[in-house]
N, C-alpha and C. Protein backbone atom coordinates (compact mmCIF):
# COMPACT_ATOMS: atom_id res chain seq x y z
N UNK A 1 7.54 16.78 -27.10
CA UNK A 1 7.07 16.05 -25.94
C UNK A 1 5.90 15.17 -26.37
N UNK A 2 5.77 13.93 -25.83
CA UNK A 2 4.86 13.07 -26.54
C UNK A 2 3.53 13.10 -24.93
N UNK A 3 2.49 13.49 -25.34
CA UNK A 3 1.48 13.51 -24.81
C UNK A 3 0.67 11.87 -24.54
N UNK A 4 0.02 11.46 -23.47
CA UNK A 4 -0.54 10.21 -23.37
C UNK A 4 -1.75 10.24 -22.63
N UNK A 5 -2.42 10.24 -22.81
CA UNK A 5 -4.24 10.23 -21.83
C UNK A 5 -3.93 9.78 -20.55
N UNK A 6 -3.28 8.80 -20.71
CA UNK A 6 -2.81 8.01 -18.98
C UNK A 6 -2.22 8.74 -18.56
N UNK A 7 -2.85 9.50 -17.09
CA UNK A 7 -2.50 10.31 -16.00
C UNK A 7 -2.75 11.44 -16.20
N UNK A 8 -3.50 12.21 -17.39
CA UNK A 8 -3.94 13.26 -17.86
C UNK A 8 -5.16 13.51 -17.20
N UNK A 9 -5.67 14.55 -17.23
CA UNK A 9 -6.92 15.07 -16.83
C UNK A 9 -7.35 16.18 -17.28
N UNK A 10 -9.03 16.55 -17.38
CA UNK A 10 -9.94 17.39 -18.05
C UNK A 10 -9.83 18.69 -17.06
N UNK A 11 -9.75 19.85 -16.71
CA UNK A 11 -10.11 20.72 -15.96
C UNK A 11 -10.50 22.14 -16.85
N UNK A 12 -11.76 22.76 -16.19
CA UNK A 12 -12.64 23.94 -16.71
C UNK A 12 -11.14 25.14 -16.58
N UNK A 13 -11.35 25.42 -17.70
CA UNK A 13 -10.55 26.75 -17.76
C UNK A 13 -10.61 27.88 -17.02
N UNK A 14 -11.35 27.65 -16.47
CA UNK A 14 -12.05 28.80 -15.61
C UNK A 14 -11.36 28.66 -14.57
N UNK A 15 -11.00 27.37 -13.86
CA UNK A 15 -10.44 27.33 -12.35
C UNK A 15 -8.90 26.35 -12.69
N UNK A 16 -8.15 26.48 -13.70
CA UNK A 16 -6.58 26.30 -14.25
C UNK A 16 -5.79 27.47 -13.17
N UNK A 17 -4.80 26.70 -12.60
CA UNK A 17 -3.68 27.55 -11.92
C UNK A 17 -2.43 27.84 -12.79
N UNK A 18 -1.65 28.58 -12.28
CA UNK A 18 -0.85 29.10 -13.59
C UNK A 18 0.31 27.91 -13.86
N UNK A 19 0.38 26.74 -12.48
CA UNK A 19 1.32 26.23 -13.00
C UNK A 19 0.36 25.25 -14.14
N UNK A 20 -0.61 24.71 -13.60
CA UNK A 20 -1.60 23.88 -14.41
C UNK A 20 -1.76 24.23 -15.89
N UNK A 21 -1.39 25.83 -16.33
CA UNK A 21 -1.76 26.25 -17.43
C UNK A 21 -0.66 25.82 -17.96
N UNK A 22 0.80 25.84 -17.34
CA UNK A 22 2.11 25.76 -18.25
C UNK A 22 2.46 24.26 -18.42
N UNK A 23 1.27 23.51 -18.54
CA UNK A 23 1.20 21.77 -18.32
C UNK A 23 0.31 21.53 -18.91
N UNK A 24 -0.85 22.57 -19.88
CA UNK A 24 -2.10 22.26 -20.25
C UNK A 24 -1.25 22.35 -21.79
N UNK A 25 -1.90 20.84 -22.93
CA UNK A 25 -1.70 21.27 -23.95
C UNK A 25 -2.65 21.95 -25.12
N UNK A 26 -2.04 22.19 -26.20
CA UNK A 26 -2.50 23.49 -26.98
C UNK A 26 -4.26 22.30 -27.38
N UNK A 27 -4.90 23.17 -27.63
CA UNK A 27 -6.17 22.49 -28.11
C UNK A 27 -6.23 21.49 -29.01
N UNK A 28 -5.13 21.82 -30.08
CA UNK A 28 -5.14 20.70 -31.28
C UNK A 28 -4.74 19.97 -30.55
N UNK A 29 -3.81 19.77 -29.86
CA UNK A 29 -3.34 18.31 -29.27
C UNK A 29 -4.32 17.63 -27.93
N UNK A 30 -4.91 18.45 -27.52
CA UNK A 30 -6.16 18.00 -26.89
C UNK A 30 -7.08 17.23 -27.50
N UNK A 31 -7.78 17.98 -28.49
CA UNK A 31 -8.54 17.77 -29.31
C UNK A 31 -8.15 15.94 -30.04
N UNK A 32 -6.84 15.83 -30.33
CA UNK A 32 -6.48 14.85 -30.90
C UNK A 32 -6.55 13.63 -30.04
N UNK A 33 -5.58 13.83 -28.40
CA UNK A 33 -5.42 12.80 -27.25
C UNK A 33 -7.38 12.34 -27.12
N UNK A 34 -8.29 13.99 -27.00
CA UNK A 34 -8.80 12.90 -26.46
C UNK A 34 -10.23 12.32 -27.23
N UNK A 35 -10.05 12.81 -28.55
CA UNK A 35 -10.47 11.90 -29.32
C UNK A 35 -10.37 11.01 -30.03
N UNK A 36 -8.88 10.27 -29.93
CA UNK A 36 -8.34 9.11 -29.40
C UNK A 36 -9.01 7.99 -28.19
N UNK A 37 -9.05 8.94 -27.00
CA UNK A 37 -9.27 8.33 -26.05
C UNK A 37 -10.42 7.88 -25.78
N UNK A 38 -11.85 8.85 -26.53
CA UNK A 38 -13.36 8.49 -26.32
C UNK A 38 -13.31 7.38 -27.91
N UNK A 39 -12.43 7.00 -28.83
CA UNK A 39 -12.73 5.99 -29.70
C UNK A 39 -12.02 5.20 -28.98
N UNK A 40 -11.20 4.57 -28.38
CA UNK A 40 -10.46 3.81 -27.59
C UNK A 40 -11.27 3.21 -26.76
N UNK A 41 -12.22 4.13 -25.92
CA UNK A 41 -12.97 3.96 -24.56
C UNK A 41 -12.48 4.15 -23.28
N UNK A 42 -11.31 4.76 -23.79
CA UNK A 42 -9.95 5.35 -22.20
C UNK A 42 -10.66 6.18 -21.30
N UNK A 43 -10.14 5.62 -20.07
CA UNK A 43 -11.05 6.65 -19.15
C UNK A 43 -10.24 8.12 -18.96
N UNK A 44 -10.83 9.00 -18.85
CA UNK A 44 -10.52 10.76 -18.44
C UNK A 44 -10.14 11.06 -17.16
N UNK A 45 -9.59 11.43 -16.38
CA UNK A 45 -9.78 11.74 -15.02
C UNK A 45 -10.91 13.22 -15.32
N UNK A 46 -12.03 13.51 -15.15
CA UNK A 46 -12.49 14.89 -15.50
C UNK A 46 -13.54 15.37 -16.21
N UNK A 47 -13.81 13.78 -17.37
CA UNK A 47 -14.79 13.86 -18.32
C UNK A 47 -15.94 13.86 -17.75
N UNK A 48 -16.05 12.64 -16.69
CA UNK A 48 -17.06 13.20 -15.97
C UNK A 48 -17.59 13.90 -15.93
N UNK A 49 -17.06 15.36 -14.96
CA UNK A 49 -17.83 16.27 -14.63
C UNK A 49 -17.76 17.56 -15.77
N UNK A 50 -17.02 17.12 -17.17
CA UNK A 50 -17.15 17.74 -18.32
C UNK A 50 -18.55 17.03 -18.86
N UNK A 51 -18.84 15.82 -18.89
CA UNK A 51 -19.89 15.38 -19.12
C UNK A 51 -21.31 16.14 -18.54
N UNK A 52 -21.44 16.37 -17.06
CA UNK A 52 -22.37 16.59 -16.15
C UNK A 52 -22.77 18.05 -17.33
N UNK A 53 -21.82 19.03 -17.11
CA UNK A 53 -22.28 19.93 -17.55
C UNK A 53 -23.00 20.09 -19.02
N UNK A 54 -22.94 19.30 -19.59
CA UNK A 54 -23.69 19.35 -21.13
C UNK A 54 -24.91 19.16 -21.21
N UNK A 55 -25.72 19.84 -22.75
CA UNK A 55 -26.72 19.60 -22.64
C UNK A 55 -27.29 18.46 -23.22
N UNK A 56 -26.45 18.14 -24.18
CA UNK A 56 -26.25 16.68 -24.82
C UNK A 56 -25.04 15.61 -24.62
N UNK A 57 -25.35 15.01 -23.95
CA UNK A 57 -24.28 14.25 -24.18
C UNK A 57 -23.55 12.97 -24.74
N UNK A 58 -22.90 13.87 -25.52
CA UNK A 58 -22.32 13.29 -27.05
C UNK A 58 -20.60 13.45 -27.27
N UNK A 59 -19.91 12.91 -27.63
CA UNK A 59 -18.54 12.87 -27.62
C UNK A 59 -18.41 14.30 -28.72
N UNK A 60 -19.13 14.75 -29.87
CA UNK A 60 -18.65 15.88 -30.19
C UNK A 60 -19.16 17.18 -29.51
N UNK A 61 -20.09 16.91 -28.60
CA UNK A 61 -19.98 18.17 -27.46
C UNK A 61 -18.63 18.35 -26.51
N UNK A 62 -18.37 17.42 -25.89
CA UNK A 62 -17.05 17.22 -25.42
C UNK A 62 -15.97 18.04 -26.24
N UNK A 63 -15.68 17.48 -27.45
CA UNK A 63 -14.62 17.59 -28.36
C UNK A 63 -15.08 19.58 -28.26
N UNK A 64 -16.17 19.79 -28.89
CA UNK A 64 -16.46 21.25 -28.99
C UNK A 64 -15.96 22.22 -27.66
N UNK A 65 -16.04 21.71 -26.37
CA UNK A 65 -15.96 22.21 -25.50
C UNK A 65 -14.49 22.85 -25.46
N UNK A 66 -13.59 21.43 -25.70
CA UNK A 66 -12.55 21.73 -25.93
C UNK A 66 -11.59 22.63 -26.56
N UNK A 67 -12.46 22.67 -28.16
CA UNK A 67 -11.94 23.45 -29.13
C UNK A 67 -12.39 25.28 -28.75
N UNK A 68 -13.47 24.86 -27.78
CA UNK A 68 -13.93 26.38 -27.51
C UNK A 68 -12.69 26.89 -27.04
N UNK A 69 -12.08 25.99 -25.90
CA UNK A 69 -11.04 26.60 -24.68
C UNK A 69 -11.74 26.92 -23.74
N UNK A 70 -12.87 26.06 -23.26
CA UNK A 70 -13.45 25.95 -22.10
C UNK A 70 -13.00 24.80 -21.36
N UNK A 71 -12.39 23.70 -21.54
CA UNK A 71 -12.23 22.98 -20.78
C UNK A 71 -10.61 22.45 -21.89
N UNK A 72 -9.60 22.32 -20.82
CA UNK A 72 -8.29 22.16 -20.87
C UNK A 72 -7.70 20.64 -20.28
N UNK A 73 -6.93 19.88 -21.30
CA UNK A 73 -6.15 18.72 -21.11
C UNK A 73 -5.01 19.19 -20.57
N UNK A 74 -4.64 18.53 -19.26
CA UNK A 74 -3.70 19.09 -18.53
C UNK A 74 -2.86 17.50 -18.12
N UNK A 75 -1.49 17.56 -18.47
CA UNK A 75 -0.46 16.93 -18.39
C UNK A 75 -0.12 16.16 -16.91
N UNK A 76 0.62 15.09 -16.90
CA UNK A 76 0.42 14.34 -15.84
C UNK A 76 1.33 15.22 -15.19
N UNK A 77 2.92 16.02 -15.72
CA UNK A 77 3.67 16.53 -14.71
C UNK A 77 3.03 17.80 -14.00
N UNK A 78 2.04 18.09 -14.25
CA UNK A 78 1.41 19.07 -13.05
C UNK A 78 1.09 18.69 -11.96
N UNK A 79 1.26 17.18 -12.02
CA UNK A 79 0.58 16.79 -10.58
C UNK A 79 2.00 16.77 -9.43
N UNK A 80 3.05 16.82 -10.62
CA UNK A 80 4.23 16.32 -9.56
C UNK A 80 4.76 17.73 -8.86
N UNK A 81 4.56 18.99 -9.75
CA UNK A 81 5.19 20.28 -8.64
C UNK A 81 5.92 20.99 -9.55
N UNK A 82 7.32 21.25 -8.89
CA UNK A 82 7.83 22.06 -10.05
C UNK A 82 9.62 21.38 -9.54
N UNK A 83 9.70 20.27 -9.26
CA UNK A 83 10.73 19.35 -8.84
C UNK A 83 12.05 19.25 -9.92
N UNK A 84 12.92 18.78 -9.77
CA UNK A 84 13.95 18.81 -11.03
C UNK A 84 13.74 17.13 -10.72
N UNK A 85 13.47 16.15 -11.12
CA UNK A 85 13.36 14.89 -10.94
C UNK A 85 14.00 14.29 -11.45
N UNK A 86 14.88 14.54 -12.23
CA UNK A 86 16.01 13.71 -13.50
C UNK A 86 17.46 13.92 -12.08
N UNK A 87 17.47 14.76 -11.77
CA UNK A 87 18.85 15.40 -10.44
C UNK A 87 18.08 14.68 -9.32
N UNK A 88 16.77 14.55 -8.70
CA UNK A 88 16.40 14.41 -8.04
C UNK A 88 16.68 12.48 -7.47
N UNK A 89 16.22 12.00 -8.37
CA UNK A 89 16.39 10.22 -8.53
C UNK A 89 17.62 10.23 -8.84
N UNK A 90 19.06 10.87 -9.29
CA UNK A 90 20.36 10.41 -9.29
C UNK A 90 20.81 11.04 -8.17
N UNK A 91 20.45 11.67 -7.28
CA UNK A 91 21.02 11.44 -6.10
C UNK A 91 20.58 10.82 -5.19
N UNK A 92 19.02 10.46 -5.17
CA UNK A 92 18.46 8.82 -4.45
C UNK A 92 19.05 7.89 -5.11
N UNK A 93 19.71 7.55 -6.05
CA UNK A 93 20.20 6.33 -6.50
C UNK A 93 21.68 6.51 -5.99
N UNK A 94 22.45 7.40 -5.62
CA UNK A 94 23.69 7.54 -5.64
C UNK A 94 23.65 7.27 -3.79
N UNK A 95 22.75 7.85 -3.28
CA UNK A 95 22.62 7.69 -1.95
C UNK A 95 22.89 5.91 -1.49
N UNK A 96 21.31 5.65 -2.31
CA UNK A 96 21.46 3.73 -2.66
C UNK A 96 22.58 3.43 -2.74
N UNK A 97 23.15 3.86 -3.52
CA UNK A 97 24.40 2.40 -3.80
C UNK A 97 25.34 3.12 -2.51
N UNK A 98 25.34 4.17 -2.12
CA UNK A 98 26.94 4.72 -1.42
C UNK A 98 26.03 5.36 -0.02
N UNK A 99 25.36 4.50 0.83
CA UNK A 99 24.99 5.85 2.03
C UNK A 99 25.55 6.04 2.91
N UNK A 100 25.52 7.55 3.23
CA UNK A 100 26.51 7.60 4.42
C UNK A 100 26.71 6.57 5.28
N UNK A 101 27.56 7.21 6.27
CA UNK A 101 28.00 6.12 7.25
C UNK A 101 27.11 6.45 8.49
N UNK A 102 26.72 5.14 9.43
CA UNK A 102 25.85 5.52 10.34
C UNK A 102 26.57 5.57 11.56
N UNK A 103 26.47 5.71 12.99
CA UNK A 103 26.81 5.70 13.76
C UNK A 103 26.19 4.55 14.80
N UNK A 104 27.11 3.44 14.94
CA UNK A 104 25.96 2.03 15.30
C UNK A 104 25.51 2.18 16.95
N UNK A 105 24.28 2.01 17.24
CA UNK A 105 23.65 2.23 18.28
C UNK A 105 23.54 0.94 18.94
N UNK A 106 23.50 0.72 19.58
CA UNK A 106 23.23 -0.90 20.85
C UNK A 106 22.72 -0.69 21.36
N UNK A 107 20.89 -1.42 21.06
CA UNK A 107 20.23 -1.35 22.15
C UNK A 107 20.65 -1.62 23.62
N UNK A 108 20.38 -0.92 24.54
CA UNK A 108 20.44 -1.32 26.15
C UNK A 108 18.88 -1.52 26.70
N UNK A 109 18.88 -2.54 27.51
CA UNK A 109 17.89 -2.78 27.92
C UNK A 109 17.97 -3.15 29.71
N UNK A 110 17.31 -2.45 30.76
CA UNK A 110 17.22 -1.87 32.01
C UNK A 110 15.68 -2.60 32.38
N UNK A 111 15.50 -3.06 33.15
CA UNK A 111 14.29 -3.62 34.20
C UNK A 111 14.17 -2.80 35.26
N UNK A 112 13.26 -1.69 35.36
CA UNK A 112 13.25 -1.07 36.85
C UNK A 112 12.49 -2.10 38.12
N UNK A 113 12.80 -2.26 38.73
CA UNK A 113 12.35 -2.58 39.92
C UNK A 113 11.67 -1.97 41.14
N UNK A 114 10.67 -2.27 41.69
CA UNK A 114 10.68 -1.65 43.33
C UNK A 114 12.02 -2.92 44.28
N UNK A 115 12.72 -1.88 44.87
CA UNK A 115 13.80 -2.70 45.66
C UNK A 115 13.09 -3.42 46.83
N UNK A 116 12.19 -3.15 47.43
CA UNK A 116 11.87 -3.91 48.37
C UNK A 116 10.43 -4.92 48.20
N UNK A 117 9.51 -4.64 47.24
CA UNK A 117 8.77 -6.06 46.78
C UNK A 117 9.51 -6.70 45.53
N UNK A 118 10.12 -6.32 44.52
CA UNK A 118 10.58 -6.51 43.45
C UNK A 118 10.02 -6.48 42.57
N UNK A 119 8.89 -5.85 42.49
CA UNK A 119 7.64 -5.46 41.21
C UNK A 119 8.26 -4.13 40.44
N UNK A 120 7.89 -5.08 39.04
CA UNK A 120 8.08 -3.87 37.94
C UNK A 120 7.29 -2.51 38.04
N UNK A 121 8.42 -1.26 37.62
CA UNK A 121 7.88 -0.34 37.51
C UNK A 121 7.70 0.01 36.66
N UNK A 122 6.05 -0.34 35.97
CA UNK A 122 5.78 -0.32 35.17
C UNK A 122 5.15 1.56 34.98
N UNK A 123 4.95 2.15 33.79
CA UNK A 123 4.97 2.97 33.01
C UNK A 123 5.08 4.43 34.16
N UNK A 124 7.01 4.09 34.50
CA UNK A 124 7.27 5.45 35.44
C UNK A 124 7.95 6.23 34.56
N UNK A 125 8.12 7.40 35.01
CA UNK A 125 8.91 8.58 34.51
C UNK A 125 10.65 8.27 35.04
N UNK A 126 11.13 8.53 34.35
CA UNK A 126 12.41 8.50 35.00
C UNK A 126 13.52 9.20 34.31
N UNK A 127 14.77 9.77 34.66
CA UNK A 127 15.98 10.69 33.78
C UNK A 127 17.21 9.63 33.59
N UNK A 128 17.34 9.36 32.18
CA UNK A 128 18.20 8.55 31.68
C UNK A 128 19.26 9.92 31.76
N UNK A 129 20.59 9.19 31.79
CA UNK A 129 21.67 10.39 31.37
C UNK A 129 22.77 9.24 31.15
N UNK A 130 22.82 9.61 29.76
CA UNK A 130 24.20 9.18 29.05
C UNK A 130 25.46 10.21 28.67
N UNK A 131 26.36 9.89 29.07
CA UNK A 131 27.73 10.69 28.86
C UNK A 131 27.19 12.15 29.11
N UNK A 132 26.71 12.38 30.41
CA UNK A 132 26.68 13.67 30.77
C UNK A 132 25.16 14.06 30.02
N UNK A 133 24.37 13.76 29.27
CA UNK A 133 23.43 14.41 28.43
C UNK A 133 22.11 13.79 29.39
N UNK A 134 21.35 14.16 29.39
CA UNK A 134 19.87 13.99 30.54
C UNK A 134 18.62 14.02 29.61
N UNK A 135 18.06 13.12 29.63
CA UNK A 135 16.31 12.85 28.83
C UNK A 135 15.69 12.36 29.43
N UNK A 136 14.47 12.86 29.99
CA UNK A 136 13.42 12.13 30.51
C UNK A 136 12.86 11.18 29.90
N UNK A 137 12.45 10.03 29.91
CA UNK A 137 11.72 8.90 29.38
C UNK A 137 10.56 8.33 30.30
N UNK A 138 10.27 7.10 29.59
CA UNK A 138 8.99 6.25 30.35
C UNK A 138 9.51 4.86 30.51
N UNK A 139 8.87 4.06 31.14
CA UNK A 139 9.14 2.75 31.07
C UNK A 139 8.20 1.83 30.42
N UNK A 140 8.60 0.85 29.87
CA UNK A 140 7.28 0.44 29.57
C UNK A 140 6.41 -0.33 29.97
N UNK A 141 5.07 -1.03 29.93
CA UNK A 141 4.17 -1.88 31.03
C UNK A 141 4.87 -3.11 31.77
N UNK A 142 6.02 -3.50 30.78
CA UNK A 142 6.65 -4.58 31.77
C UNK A 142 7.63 -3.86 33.02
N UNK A 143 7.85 -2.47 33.15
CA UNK A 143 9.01 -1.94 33.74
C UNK A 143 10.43 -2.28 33.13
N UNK A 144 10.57 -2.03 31.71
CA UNK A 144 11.38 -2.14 31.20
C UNK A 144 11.84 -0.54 30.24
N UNK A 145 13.23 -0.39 30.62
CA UNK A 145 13.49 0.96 30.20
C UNK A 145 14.82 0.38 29.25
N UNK A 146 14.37 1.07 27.64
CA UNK A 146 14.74 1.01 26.60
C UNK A 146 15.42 2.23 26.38
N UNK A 147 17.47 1.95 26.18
CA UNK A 147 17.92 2.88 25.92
C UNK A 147 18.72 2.72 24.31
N UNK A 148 18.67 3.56 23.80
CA UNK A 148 19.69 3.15 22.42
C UNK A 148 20.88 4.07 22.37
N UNK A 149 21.82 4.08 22.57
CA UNK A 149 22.90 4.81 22.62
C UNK A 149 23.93 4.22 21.57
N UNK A 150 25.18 4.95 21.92
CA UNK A 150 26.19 4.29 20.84
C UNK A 150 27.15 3.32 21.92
N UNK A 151 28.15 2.54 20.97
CA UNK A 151 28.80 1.08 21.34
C UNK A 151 29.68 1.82 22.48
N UNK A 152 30.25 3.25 22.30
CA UNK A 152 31.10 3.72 23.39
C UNK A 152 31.15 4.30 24.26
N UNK A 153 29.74 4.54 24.58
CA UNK A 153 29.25 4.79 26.03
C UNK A 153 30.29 4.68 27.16
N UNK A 154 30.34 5.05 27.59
CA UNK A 154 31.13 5.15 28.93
C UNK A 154 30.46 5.13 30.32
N UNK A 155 29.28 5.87 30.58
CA UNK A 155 28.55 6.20 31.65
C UNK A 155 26.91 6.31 31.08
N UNK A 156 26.12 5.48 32.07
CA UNK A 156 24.65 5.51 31.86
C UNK A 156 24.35 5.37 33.37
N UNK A 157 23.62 6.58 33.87
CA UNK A 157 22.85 7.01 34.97
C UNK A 157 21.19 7.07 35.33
N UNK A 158 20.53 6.14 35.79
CA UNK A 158 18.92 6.62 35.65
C UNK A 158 18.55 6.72 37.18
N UNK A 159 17.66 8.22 36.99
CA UNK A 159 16.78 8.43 38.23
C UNK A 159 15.12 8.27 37.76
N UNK A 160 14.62 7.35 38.76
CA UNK A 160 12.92 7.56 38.88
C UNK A 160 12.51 8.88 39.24
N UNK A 161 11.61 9.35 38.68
CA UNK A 161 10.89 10.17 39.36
C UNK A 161 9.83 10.45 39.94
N UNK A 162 9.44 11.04 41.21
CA UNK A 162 8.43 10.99 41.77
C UNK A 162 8.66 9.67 42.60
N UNK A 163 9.49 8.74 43.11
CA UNK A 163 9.80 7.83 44.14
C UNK A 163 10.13 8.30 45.56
């Protein structure tokens, strides 16, 4: 496995979780990435507060810290979980090219009214019922009631409530 500083990070051994540990590499290869990375000038996610704690601070205190096994280079796939991601993206890609089939909806669109001034009823309660099925909804500030159903509707019923 080829190790890379980018997306890596420093964490105290002391507070490593067990998946974090099975993502941390061995010291020599620590030791190597990230003294690479302080001649480079690459930033750490971690050095930081590996820095804070020293009493000198010097890139072979760092390095020492490391070699102690006090502070652990830990791999970018710890951040992702414990995912199968190779299965994971070929069935988002397979989805992409082939996705199911949808069921096409047509918006309907309804204006409630008062019948005798003709003012919108704006944000009422009311029971939509399509093909037998019943949902309460709202209207919205224009008194307009937004239904989305499918193309073969047969029957659409609405009661106000509280009129």
């Amino acid at each position: 496995m080829e190790w890379r500083v980018a997306g890596m990070r420093l964490v105290r051994a002391l507070y490593l979780s067990t998946w974090e540990r099975r993502h941390a590499c061995s010291s020599e290869q620590a030791l190597d990435h990230v003294r690479q990375a302080l001649h480079d000038r690459q930033p750490i996610e971690g050095l930081d507060e590996l820095r804070a704690g020293l009493l000198i601070d010097i890139d072979s205190e760092v390095l020492e810290q490391l070699e102690r096994g006090e502070w652990c280079l830990i791999s970018a796939e710890a951040e992702f979980g414990d995912w199968t991601a190779p299965l994971f993206n070929q069935r988002v890609l397979q989805l992409m090219k082939n996705p199911p089939e949808q069921t096409s909806r047509a918006p309907r669109v309804f204006r409630l009214v008062e019948s005798v001034t003709g003012e919108p009823m704006a944000q009422r309660r009311y029971m939509a019922t399509v093909n037998g099925e019943a949902t309460e909804r709202r209207t919205d500030v224009q008194g307009i009631a937004h239904l989305f159903v499918e193309a073969d509707v047969s029957q659409i019923s609405m009661d106000v409530i509280g009129v």
